[in-house]
Protein backbone atom coordinates (compact mmCIF):
# COMPACT_ATOMS: atom_id res chain seq x y z
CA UNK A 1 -197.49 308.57 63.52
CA UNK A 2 -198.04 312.01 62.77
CA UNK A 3 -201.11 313.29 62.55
CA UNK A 4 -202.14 316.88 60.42
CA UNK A 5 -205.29 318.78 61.33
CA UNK A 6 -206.53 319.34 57.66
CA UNK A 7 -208.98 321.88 56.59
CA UNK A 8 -211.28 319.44 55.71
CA UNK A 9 -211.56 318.24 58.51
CA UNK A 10 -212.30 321.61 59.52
CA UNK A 11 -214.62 322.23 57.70
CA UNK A 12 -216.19 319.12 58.67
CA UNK A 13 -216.03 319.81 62.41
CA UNK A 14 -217.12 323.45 61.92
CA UNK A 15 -220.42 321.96 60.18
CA UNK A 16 -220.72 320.32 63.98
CA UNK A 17 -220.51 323.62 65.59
CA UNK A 18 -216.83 323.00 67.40
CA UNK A 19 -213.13 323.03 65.45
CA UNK A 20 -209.39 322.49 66.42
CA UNK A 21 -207.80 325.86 67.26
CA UNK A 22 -203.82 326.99 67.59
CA UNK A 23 -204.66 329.22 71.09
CA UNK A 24 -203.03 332.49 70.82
CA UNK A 25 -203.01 333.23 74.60
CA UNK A 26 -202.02 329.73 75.56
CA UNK A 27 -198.70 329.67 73.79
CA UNK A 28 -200.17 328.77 70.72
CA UNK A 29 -201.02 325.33 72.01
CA UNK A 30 -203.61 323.58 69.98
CA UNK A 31 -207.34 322.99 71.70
CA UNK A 32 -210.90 321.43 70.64
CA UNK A 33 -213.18 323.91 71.26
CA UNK A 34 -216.87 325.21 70.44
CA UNK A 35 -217.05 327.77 67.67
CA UNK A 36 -219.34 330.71 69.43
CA UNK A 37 -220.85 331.87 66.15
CA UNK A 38 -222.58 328.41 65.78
CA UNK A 39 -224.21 328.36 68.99
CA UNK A 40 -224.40 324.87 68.74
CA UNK A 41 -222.58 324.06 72.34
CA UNK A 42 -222.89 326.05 75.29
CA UNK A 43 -219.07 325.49 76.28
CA UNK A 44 -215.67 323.30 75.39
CA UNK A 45 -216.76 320.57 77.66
CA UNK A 46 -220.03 319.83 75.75
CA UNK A 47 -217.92 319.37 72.80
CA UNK A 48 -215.35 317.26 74.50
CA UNK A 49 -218.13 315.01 75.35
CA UNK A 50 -219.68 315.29 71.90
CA UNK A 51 -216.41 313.96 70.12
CA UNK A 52 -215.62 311.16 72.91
CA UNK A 53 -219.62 309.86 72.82
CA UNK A 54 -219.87 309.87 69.24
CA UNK A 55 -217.27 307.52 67.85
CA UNK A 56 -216.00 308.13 64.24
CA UNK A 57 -213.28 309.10 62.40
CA UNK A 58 -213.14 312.66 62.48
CA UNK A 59 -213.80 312.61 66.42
CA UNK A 60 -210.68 310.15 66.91
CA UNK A 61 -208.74 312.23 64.55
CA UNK A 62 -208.96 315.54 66.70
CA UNK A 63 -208.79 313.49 69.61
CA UNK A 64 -204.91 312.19 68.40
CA UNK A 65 -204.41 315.14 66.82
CA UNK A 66 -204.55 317.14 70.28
CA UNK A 67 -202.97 314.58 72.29
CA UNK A 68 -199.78 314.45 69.96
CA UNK A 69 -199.96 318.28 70.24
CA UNK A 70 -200.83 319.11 73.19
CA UNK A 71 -200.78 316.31 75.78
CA UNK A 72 -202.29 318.61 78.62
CA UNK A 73 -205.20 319.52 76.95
CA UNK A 74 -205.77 316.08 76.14
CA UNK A 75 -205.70 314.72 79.73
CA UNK A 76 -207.69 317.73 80.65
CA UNK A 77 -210.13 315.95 78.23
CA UNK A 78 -209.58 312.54 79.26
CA UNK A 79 -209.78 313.42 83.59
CA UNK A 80 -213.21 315.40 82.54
CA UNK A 81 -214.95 312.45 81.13
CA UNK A 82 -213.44 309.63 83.16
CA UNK A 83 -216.19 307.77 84.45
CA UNK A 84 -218.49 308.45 81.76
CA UNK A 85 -216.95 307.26 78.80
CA UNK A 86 -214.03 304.77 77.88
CA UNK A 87 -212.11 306.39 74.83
CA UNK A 88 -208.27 305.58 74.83
């Protein structure tokens, strides 16, 4: 199943303070990450968290989104919590 990153659901995760971003210097691999501006989150890893503890649809969305996209990042994700959480 494919699974688009819409800007509504941009806009809704940008109203959390964190948003899905295509990352220029990372060969334009997509990434969750905290949007600076909102000062919301002190760093990625809070928001990782954020998305994995609160359970709804927009968090599982970026979560599949990112793992069908970039399957690194979303280990990275998965290894940090480990332990803490249960999210599959």
């Amino acid at each position: 199943m494919n699974v688009e990153w819409t800007s509504e659901d941009s806009e809704l995760a940008t109203s959390e303070g964190w948003d899905v971003f295509e990352c220029a210097h990372c060969s334009g691999l997509w990434q969750i990450q905290k949007i600076d501006e909102a000062y919301i989150f002190d760093n990625d890893i809070d928001v990782w968290e954020f998305i994995c503890k609160i359970d709804n649809e927009l968090h599982r969305k970026a979560l599949s989104f990112i793992k069908q996209k970039n399957k690194q990042e979303y280990e990275l994700i998965m290894n940090k919590i480990k332990g803490e959480l249960k999210y599959g």
